[in-house]
PDB file of N, CA and C in Angstrom:
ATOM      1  N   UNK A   1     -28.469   0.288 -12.304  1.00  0.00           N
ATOM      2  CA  UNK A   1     -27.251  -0.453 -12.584  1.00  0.00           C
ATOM      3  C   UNK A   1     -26.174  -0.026 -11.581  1.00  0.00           C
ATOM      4  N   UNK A   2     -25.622  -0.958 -10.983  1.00  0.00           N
ATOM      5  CA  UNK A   2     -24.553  -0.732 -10.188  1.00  0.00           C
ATOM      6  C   UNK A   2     -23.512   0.394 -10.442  1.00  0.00           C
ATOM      7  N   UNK A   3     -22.946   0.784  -9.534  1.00  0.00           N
ATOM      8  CA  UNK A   3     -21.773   1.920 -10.347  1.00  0.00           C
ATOM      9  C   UNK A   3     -20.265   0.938 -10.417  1.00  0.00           C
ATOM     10  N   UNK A   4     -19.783   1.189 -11.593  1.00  0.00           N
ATOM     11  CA  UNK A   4     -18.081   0.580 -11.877  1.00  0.00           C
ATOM     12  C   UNK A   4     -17.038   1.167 -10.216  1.00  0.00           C
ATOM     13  N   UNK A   5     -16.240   0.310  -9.736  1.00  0.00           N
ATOM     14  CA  UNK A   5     -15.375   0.655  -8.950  1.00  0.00           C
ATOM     15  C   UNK A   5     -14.674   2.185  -9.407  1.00  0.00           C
ATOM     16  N   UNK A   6     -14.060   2.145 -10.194  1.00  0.00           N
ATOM     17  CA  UNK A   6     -13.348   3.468 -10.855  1.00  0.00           C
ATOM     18  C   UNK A   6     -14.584   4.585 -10.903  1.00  0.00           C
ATOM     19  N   UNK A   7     -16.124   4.322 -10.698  1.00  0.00           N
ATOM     20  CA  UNK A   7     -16.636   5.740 -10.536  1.00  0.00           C
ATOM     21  C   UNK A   7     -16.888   5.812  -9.285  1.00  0.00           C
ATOM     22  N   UNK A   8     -16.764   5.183  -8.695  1.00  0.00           N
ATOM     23  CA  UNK A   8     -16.894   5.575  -7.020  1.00  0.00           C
ATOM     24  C   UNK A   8     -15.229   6.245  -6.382  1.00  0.00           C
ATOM     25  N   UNK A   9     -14.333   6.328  -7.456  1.00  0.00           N
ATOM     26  CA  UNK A   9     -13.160   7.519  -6.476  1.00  0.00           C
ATOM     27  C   UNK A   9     -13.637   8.755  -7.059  1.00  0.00           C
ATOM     28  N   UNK A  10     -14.399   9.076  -7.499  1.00  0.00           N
ATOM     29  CA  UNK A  10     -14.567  10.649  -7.711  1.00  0.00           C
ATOM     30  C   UNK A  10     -15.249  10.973  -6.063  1.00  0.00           C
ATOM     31  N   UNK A  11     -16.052  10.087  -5.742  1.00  0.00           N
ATOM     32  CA  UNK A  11     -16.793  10.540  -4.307  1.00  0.00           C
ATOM     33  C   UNK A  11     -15.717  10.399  -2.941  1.00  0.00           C
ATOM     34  N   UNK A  12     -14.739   9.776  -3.280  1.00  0.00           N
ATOM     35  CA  UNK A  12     -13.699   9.508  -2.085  1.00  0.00           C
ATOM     36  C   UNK A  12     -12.687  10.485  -1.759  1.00  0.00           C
ATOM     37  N   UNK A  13     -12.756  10.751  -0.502  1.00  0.00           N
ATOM     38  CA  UNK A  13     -12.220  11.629   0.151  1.00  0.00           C
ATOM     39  C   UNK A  13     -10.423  12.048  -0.732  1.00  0.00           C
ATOM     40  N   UNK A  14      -9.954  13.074  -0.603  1.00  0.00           N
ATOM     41  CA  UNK A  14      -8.930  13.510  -0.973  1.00  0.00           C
ATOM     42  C   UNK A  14      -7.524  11.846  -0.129  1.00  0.00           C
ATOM     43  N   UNK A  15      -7.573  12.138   0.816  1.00  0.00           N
ATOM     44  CA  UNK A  15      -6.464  10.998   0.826  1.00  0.00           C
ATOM     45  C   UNK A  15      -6.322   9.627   0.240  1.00  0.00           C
ATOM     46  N   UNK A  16      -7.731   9.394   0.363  1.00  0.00           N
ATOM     47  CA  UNK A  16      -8.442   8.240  -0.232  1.00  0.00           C
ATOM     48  C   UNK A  16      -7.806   7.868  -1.808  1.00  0.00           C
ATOM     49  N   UNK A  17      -8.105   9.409  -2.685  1.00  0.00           N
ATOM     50  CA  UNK A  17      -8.011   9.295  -3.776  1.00  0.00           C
ATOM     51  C   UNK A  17      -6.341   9.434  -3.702  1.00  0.00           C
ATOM     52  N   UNK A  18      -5.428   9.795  -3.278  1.00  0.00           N
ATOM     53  CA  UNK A  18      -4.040   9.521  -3.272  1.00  0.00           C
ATOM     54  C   UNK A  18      -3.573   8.562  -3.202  1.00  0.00           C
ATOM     55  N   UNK A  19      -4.349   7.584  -1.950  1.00  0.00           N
ATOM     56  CA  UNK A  19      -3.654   6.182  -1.768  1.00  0.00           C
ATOM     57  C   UNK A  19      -3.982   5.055  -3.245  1.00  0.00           C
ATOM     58  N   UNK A  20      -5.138   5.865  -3.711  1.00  0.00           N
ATOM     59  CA  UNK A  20      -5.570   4.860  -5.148  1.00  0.00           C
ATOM     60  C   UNK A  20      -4.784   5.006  -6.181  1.00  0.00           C
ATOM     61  N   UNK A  21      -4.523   6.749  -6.021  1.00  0.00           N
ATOM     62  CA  UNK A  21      -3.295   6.576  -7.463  1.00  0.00           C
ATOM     63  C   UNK A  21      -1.924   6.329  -7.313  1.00  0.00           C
ATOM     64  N   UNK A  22      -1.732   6.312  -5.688  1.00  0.00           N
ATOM     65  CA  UNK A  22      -0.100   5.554  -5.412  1.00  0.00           C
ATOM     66  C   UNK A  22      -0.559   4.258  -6.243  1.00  0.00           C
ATOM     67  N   UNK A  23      -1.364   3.293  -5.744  1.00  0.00           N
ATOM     68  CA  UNK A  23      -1.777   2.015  -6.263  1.00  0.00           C
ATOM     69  C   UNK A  23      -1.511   1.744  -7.616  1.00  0.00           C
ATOM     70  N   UNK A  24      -2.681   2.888  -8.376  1.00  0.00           N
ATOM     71  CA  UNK A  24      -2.542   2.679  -9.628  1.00  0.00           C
ATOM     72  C   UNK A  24      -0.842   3.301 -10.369  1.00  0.00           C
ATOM     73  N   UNK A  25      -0.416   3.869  -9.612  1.00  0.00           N
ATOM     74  CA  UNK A  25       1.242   3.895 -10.189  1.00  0.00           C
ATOM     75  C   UNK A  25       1.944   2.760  -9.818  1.00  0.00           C
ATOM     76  N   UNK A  26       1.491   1.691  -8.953  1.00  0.00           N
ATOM     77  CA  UNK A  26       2.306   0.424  -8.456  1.00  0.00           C
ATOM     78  C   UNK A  26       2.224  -0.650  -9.756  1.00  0.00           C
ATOM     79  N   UNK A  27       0.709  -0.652 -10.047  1.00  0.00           N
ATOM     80  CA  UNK A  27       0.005  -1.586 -10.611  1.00  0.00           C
ATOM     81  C   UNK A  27       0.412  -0.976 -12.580  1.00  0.00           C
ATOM     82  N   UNK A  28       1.091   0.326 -12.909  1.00  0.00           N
ATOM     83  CA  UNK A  28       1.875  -0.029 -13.621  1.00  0.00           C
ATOM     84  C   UNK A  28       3.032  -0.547 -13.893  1.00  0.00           C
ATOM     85  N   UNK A  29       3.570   0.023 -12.985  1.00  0.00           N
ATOM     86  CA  UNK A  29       4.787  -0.220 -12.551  1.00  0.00           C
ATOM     87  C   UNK A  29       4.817  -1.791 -12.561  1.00  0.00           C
ATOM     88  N   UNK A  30       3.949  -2.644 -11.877  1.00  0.00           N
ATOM     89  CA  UNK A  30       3.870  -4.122 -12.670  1.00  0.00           C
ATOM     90  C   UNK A  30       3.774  -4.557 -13.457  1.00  0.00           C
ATOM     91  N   UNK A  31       3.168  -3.725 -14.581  1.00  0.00           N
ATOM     92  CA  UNK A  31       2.426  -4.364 -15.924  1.00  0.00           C
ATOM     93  C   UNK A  31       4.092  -4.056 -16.726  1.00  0.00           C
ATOM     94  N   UNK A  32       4.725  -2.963 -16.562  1.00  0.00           N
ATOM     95  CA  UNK A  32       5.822  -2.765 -16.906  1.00  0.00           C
ATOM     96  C   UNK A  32       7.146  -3.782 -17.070  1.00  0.00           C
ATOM     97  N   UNK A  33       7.021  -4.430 -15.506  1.00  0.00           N
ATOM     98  CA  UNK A  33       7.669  -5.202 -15.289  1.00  0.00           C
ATOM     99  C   UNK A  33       7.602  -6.691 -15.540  1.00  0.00           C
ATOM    100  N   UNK A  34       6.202  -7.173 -16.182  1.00  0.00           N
ATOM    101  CA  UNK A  34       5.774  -8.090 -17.053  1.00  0.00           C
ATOM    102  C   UNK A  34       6.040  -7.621 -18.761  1.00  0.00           C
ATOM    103  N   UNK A  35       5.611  -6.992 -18.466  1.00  0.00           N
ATOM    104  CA  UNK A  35       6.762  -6.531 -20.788  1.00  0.00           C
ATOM    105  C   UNK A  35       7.893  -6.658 -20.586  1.00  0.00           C
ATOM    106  N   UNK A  36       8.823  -6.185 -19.793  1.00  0.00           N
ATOM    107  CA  UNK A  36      10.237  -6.412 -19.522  1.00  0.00           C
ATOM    108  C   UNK A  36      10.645  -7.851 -19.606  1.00  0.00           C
ATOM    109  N   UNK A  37       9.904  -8.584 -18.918  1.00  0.00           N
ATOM    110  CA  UNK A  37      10.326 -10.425 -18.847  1.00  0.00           C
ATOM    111  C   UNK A  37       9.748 -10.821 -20.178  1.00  0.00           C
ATOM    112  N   UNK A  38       8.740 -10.287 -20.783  1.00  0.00           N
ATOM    113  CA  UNK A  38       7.915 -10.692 -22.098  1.00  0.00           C
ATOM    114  C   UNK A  38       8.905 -10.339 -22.948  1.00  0.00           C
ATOM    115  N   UNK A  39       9.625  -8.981 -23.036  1.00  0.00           N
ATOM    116  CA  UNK A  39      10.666  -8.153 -23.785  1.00  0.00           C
ATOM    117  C   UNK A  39      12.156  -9.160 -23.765  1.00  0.00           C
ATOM    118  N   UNK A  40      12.030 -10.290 -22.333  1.00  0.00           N
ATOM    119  CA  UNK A  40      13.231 -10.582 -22.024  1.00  0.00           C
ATOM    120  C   UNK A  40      14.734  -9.645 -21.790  1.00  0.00           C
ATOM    121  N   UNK A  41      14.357  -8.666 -21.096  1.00  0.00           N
ATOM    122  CA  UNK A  41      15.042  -7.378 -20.444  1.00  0.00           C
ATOM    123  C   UNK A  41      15.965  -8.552 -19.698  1.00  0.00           C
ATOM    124  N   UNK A  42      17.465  -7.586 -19.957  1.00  0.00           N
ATOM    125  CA  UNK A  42      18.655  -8.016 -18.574  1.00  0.00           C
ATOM    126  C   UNK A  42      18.033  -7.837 -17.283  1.00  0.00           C
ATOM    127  N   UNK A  43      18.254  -9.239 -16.780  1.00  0.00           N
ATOM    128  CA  UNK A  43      18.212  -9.849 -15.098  1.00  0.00           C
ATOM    129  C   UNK A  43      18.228  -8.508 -14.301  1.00  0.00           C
ATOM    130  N   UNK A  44      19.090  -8.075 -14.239  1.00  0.00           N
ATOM    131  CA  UNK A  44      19.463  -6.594 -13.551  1.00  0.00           C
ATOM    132  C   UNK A  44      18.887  -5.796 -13.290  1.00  0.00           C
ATOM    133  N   UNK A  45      17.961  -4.952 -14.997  1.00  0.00           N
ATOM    134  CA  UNK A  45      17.007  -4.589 -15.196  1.00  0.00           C
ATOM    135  C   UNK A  45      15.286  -4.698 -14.640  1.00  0.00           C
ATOM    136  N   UNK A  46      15.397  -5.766 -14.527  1.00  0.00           N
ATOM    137  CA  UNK A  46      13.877  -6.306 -13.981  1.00  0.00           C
ATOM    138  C   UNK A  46      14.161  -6.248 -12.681  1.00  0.00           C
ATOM    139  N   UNK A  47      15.000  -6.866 -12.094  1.00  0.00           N
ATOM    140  CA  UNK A  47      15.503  -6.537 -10.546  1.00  0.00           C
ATOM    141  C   UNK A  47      14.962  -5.634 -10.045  1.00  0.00           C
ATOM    142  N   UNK A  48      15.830  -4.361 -11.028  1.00  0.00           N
ATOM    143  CA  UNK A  48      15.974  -2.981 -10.390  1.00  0.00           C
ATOM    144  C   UNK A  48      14.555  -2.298 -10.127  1.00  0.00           C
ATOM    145  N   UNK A  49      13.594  -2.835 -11.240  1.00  0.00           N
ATOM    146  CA  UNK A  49      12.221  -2.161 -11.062  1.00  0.00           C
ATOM    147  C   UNK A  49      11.160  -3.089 -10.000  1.00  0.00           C
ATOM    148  N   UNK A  50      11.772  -4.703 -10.211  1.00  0.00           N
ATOM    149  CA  UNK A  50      10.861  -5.404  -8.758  1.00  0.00           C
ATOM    150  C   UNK A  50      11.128  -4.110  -7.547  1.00  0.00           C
ATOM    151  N   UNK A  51      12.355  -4.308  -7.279  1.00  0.00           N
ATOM    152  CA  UNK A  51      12.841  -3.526  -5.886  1.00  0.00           C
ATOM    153  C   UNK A  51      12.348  -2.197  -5.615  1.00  0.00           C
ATOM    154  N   UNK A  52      12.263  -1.604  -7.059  1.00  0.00           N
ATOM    155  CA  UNK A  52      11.617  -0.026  -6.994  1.00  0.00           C
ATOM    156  C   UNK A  52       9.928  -0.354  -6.550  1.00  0.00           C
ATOM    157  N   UNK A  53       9.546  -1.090  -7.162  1.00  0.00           N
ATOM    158  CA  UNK A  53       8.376  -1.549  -7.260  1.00  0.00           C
ATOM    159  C   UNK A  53       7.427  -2.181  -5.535  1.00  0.00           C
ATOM    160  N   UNK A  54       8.734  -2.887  -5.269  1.00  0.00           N
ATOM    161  CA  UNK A  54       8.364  -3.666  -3.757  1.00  0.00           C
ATOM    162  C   UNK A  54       8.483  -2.240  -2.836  1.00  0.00           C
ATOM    163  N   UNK A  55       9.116  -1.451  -2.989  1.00  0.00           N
ATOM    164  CA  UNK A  55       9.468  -0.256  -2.445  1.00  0.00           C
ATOM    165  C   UNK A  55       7.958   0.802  -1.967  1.00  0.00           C
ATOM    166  N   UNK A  56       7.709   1.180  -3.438  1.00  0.00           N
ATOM    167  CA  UNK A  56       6.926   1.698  -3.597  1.00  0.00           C
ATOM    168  C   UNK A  56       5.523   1.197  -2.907  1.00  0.00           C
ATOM    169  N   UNK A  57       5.240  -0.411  -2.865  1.00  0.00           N
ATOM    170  CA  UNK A  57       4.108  -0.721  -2.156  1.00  0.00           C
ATOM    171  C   UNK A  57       4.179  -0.837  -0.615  1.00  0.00           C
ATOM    172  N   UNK A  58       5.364  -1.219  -0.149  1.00  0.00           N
ATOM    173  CA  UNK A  58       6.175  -0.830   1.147  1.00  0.00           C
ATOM    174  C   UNK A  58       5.611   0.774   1.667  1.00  0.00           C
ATOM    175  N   UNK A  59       5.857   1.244   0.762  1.00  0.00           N
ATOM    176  CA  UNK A  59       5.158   3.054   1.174  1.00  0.00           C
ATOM    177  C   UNK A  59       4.005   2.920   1.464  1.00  0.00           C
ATOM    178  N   UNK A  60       3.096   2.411   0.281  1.00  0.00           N
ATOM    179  CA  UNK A  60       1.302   2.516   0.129  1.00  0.00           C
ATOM    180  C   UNK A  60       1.343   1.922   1.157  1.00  0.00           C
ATOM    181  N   UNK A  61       1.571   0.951   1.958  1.00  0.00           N
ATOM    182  CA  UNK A  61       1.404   0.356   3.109  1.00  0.00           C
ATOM    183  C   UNK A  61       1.748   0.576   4.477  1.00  0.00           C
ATOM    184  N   UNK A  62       2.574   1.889   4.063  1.00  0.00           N
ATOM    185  CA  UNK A  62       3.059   2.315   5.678  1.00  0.00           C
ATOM    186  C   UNK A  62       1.902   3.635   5.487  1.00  0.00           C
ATOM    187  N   UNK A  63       1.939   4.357   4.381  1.00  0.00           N
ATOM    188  CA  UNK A  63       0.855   5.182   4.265  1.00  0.00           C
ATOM    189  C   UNK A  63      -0.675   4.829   5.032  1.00  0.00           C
ATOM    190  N   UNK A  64      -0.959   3.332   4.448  1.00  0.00           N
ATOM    191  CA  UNK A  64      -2.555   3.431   4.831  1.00  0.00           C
ATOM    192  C   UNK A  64      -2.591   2.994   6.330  1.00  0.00           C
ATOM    193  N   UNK A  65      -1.290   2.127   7.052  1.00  0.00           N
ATOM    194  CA  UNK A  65      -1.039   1.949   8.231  1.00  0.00           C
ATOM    195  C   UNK A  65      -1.080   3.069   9.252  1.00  0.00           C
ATOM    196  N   UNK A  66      -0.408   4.003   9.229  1.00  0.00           N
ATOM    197  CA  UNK A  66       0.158   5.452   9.427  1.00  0.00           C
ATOM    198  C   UNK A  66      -1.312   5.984   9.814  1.00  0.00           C
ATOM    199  N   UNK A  67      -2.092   5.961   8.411  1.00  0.00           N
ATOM    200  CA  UNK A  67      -3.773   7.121   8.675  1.00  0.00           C
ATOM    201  C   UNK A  67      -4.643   6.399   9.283  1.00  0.00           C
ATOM    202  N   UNK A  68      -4.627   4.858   9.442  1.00  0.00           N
ATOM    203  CA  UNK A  68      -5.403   4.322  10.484  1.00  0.00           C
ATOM    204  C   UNK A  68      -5.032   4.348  11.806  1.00  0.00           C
ATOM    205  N   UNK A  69      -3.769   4.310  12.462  1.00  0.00           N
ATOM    206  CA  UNK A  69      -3.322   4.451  13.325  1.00  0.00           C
ATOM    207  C   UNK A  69      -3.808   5.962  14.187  1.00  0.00           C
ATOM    208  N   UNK A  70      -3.794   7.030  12.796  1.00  0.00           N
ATOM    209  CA  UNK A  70      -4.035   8.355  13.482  1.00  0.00           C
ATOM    210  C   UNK A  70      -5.025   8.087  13.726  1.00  0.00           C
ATOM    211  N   UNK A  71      -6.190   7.430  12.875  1.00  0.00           N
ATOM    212  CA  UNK A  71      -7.832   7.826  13.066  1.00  0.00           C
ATOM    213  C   UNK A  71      -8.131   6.840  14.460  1.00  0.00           C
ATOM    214  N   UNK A  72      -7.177   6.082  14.765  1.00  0.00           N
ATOM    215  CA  UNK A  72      -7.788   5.197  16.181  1.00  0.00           C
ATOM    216  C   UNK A  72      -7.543   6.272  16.993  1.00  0.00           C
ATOM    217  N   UNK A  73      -5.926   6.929  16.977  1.00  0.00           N
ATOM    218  CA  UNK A  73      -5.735   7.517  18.318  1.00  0.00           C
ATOM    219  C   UNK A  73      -6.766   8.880  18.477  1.00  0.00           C
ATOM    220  N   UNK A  74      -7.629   9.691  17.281  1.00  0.00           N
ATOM    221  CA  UNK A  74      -8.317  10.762  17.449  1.00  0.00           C
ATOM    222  C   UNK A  74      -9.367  10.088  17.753  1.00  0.00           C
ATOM    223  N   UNK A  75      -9.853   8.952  17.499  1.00  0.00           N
ATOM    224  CA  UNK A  75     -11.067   8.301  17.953  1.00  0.00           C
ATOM    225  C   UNK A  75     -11.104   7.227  19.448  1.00  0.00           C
ATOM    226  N   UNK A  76     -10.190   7.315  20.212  1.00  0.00           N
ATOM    227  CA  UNK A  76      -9.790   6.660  20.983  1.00  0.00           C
ATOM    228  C   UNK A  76     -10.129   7.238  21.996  1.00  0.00           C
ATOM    229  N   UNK A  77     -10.955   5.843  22.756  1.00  0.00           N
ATOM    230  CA  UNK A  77     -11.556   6.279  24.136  1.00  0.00           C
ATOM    231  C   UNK A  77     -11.620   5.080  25.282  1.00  0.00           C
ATOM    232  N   UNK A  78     -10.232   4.598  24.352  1.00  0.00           N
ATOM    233  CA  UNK A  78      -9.816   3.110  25.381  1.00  0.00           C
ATOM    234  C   UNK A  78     -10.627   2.211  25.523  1.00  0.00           C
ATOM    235  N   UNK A  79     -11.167   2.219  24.509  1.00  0.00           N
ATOM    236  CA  UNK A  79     -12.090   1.200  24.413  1.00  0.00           C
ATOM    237  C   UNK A  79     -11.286  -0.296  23.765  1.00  0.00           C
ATOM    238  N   UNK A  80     -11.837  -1.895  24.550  1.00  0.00           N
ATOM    239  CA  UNK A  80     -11.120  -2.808  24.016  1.00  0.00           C
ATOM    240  C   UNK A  80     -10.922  -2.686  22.412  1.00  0.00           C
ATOM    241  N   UNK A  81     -12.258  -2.370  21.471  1.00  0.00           N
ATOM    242  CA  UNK A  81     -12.216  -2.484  19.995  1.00  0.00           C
ATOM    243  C   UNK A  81     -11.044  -1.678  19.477  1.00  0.00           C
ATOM    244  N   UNK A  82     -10.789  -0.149  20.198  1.00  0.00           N
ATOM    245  CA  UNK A  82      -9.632   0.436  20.023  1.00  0.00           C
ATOM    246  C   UNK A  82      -8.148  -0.235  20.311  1.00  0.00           C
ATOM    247  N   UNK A  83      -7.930  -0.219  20.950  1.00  0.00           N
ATOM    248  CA  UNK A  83      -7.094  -1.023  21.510  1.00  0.00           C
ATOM    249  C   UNK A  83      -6.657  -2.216  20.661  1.00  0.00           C
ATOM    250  N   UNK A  84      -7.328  -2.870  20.404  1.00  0.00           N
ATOM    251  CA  UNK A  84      -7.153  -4.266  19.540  1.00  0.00           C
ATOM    252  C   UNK A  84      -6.501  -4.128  17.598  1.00  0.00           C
ATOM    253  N   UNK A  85      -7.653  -2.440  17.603  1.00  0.00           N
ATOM    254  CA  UNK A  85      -7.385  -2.668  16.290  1.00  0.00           C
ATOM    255  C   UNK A  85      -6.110  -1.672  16.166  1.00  0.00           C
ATOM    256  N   UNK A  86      -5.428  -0.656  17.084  1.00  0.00           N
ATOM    257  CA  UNK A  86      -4.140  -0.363  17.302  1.00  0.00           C
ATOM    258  C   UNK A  86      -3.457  -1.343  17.488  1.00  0.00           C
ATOM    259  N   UNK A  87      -3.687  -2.523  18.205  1.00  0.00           N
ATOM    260  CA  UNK A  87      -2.459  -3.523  17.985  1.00  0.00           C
ATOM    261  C   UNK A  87      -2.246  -4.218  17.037  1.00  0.00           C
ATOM    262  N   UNK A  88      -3.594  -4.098  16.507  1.00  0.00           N
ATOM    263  CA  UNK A  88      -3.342  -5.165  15.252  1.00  0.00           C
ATOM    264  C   UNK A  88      -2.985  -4.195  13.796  1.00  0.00           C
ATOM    265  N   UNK A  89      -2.872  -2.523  13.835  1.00  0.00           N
ATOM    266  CA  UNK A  89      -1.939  -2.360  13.055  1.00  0.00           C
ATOM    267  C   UNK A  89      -0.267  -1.838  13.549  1.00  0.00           C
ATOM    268  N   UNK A  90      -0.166  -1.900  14.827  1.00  0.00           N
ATOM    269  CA  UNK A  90       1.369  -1.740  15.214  1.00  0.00           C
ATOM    270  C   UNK A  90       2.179  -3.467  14.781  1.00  0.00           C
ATOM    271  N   UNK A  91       0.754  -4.064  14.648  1.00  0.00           N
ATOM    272  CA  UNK A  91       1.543  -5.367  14.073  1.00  0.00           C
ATOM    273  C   UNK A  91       1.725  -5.400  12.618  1.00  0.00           C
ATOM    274  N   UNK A  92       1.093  -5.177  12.186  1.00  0.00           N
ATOM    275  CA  UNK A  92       1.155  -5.163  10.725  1.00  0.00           C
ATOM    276  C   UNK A  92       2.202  -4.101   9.982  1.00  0.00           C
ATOM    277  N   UNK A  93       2.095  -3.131  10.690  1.00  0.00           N
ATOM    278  CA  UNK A  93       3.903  -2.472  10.403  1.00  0.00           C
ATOM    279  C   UNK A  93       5.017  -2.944  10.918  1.00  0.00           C
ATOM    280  N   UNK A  94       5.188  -3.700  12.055  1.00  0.00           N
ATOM    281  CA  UNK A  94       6.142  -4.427  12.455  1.00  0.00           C
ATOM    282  C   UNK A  94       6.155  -5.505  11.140  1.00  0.00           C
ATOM    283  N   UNK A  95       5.437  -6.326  11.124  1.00  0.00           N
ATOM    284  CA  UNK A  95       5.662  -7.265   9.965  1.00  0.00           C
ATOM    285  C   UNK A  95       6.131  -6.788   8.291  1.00  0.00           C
ATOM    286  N   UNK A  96       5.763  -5.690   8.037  1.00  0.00           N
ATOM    287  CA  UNK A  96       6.202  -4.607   7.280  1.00  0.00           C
ATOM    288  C   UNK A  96       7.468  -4.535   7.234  1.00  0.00           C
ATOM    289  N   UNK A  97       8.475  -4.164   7.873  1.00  0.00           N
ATOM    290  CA  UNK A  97       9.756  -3.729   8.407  1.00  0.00           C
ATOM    291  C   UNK A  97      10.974  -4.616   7.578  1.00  0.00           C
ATOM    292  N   UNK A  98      11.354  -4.594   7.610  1.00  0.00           N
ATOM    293  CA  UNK A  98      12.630  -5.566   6.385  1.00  0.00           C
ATOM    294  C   UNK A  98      12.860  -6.573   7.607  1.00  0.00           C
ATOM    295  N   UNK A  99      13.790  -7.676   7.344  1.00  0.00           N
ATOM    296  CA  UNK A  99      13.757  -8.742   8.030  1.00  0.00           C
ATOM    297  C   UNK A  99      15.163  -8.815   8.649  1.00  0.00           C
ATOM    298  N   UNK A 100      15.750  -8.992   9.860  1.00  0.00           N
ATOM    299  CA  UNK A 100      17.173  -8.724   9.864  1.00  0.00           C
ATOM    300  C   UNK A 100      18.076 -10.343  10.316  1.00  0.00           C
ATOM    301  N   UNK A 101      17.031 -11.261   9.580  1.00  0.00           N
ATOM    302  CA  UNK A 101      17.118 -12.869   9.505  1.00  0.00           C
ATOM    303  C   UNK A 101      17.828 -12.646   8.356  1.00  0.00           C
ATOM    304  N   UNK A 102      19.527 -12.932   8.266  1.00  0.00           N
ATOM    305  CA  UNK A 102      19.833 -12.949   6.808  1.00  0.00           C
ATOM    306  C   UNK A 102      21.198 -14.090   7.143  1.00  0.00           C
TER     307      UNK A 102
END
């Protein structure tokens, strides 16, 4: 029988298992913020935890950006595949970045 997703982080590397429980603190942090609108919580209120919330995945995402970036440049031997997939996450943190279109 196949193994459940949730038993395969016991075998995943220590950072691995950090970036999952940033996740799984995001992914309450949503469910939270769905009882709040269910609760019908002040506007304000729900705001304040989207923003904490958008925040927080803003991190997980500069985080997993950040450790791929390192693992190209320790694995980097200028090769096109290198190269490509460094640009294609210096892009993906650029797109990341807040927007200064306002």
């Amino acid at each position: 029988m196949a193994k459940k997703l949730t038993e395969h982080i016991d075998d995943l590397p220590e950072e691995r298992k950090a970036i999952i429980n940033r996740l799984r603190r995001i992914e309450g942090q949503l469910r939270g913020i769905q009882r709040m609108i269910i609760e019908e919580k002040p506007c304000v209120e729900v705001l304040t935890q989207l923003s904490a919330a958008r925040n927080a995945m803003q991190q997980a995402c500069v985080e997993i950006i950040k450790k791929n970036m390192y693992k190209c440049i320790r694995e980097s031997t200028n090769t096109d595949k290198n190269i490509e997939e460094l640009e294609k996450l210096v892009s993906a943190l650029i797109n990341l970045a807040p927007s200064t279109n306002s």
